[in-house]
PDB file of N, CA and C in Angstrom:
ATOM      1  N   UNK A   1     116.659 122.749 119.591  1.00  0.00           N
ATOM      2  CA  UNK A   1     115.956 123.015 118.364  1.00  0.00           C
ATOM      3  C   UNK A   1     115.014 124.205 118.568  1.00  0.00           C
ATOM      4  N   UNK A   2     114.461 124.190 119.899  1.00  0.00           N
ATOM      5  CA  UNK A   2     113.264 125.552 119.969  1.00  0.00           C
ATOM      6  C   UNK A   2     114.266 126.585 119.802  1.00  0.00           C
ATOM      7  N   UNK A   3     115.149 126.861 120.500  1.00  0.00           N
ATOM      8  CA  UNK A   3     116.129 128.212 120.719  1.00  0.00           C
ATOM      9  C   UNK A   3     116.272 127.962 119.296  1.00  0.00           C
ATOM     10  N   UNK A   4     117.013 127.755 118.428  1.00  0.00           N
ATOM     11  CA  UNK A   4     117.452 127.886 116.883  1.00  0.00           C
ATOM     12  C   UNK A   4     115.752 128.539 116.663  1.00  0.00           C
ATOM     13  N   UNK A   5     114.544 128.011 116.525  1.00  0.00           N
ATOM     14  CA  UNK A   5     113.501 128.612 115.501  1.00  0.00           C
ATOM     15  C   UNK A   5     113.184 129.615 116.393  1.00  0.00           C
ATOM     16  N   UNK A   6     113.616 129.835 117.847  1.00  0.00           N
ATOM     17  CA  UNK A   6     112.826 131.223 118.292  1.00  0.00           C
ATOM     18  C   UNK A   6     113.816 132.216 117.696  1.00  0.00           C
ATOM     19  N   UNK A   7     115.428 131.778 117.831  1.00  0.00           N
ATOM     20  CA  UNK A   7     116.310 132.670 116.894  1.00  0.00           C
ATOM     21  C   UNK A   7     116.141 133.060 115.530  1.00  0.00           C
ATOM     22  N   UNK A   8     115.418 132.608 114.741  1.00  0.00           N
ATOM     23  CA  UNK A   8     115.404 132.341 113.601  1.00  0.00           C
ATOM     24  C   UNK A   8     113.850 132.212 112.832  1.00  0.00           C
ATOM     25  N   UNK A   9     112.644 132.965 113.230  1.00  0.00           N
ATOM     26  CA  UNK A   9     111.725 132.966 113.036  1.00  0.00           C
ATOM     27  C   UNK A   9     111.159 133.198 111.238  1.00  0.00           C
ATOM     28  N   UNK A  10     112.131 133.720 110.521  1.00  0.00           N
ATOM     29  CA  UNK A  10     111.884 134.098 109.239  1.00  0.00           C
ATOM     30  C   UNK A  10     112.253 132.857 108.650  1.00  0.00           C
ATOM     31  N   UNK A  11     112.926 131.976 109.281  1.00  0.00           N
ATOM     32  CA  UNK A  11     112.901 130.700 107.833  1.00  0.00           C
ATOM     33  C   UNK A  11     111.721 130.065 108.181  1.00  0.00           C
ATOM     34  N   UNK A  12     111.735 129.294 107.006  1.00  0.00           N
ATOM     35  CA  UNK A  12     110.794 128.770 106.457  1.00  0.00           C
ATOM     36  C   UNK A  12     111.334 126.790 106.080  1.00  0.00           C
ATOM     37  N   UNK A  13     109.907 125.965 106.914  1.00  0.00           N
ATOM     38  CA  UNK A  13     110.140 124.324 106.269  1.00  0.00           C
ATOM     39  C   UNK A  13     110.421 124.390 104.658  1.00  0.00           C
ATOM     40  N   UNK A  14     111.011 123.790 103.992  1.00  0.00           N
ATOM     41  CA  UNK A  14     111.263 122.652 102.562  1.00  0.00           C
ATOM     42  C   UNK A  14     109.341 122.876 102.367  1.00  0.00           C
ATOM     43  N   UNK A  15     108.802 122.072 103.457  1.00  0.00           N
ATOM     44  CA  UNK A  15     107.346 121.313 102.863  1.00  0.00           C
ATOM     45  C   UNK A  15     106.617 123.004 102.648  1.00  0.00           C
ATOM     46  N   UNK A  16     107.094 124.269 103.524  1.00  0.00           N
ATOM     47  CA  UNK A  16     105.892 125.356 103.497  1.00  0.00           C
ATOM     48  C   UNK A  16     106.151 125.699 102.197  1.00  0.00           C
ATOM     49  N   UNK A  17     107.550 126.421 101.943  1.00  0.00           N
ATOM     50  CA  UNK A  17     107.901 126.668 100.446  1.00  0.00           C
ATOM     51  C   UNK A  17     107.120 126.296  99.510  1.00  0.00           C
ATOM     52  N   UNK A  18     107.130 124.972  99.960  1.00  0.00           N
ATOM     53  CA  UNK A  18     106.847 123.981  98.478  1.00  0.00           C
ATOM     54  C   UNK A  18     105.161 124.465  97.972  1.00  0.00           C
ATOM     55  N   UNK A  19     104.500 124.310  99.304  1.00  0.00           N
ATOM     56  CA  UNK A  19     103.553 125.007  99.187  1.00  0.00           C
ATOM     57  C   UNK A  19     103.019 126.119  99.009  1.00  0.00           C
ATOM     58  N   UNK A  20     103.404 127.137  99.627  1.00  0.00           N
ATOM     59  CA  UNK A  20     103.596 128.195  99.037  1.00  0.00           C
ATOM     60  C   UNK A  20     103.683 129.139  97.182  1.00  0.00           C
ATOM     61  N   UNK A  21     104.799 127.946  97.114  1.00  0.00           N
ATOM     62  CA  UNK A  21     105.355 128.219  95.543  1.00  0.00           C
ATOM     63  C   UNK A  21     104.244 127.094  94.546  1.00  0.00           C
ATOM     64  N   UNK A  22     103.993 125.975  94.628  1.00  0.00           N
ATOM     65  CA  UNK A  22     102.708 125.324  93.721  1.00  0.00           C
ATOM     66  C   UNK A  22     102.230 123.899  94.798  1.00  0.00           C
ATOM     67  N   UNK A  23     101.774 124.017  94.147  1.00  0.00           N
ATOM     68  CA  UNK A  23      99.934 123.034  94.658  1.00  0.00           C
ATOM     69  C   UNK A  23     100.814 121.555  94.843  1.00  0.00           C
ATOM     70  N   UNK A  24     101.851 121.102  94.290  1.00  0.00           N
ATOM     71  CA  UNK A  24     102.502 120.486  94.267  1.00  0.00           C
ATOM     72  C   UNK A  24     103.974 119.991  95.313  1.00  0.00           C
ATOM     73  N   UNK A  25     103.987 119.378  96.195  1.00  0.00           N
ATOM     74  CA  UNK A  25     104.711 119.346  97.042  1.00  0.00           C
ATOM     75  C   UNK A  25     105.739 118.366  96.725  1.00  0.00           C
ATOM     76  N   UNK A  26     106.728 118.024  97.925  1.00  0.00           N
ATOM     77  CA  UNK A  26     107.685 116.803  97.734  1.00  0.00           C
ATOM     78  C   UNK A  26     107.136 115.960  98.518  1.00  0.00           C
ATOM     79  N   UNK A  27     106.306 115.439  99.022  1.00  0.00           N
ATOM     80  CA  UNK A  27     105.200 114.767  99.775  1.00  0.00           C
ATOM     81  C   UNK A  27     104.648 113.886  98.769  1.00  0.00           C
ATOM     82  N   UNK A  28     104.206 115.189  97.759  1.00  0.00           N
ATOM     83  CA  UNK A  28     103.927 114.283  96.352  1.00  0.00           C
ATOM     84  C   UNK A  28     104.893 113.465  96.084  1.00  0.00           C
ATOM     85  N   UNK A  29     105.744 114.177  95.759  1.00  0.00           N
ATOM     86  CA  UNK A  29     107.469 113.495  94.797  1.00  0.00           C
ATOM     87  C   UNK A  29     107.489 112.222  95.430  1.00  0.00           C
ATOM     88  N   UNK A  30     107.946 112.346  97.046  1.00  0.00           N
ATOM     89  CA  UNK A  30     108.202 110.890  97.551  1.00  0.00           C
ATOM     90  C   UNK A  30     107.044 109.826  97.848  1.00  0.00           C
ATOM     91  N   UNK A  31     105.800 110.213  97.582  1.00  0.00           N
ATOM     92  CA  UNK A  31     104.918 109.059  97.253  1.00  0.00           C
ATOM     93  C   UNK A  31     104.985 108.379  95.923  1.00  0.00           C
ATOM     94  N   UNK A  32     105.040 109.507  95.472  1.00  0.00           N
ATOM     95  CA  UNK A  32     104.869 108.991  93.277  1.00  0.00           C
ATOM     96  C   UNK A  32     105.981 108.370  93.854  1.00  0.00           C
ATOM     97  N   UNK A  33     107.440 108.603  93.845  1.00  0.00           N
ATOM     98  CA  UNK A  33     108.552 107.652  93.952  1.00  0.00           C
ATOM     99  C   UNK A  33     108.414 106.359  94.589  1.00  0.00           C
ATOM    100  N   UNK A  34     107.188 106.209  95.314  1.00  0.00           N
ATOM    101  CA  UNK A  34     107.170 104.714  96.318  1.00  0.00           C
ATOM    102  C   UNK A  34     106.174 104.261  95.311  1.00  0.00           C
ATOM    103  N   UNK A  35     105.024 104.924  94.831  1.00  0.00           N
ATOM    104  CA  UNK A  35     103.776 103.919  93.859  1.00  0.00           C
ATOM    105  C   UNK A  35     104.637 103.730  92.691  1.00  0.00           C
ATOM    106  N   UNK A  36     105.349 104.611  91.868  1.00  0.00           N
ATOM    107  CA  UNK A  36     105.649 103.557  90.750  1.00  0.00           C
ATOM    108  C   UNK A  36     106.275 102.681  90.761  1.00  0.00           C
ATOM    109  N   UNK A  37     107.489 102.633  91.155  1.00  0.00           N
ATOM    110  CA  UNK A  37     108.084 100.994  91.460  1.00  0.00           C
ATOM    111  C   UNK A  37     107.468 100.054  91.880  1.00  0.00           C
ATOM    112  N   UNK A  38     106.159  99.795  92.228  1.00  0.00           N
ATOM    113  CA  UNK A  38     105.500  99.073  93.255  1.00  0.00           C
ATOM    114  C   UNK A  38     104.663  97.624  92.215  1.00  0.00           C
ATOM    115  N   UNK A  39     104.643  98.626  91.420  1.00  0.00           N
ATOM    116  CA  UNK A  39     103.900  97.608  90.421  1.00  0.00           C
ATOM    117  C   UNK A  39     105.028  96.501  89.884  1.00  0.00           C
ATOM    118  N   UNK A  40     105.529  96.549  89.849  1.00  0.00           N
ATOM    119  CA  UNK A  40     107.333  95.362  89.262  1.00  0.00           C
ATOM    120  C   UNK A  40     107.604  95.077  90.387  1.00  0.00           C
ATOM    121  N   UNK A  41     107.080  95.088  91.562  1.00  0.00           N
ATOM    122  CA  UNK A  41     107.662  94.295  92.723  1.00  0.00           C
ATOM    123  C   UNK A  41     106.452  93.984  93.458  1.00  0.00           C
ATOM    124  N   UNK A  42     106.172  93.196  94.459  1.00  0.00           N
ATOM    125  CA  UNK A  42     105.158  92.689  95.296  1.00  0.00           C
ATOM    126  C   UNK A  42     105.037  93.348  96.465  1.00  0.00           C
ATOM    127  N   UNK A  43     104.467  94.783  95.977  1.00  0.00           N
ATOM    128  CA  UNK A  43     104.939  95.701  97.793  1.00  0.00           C
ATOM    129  C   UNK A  43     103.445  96.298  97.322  1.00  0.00           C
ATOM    130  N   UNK A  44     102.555  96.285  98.500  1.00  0.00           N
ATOM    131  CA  UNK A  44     101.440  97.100  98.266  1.00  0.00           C
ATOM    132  C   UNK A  44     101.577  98.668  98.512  1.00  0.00           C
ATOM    133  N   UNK A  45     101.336  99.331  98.303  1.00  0.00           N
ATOM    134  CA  UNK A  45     100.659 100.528  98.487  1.00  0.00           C
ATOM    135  C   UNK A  45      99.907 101.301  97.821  1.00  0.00           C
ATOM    136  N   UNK A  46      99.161 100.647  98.793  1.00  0.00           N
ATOM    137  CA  UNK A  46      97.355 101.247  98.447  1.00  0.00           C
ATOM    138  C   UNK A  46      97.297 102.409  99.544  1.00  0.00           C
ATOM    139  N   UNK A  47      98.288 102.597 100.714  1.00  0.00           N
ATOM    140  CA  UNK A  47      97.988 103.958 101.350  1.00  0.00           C
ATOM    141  C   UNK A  47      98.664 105.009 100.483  1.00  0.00           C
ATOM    142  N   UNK A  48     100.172 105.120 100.262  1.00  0.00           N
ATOM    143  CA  UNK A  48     100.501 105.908  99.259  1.00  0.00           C
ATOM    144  C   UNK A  48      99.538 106.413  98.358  1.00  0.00           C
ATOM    145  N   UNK A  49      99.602 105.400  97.437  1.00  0.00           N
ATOM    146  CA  UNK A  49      98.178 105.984  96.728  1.00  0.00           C
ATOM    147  C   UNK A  49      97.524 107.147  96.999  1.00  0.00           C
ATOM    148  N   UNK A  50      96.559 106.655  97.933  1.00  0.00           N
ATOM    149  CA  UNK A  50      95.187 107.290  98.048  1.00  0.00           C
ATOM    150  C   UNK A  50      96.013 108.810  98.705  1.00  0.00           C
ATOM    151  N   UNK A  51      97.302 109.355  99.242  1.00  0.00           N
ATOM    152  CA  UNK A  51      98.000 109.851  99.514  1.00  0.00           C
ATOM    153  C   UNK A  51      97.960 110.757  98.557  1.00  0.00           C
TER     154      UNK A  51
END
């Protein structure tokens, strides 16, 4: 994996992009996706959340 990113120094993570491009990440996406279902089922997350 190091040899590929020392080859390959101009790409870029999914998560930098995301950042990069708005304030808004998929970090977000896949938390919102774990808190809303949560309420119709008996699964806490209260870390998500505060996430």
């Amino acid at each position: 994996m190091e040899a590929v990113a020392e080859r390959t120094p101009q790409n870029r993570s999914s998560m930098l992009q995301d950042v990069l491009r708005s304030p808004a990440t998929e970090f977000d996406s896949i938390n919102g996706a774990i808190v809303k279902p949560s309420g119709t089922v008996e699964v806490s997350t209260a870390n998500n959340r505060v996430l």
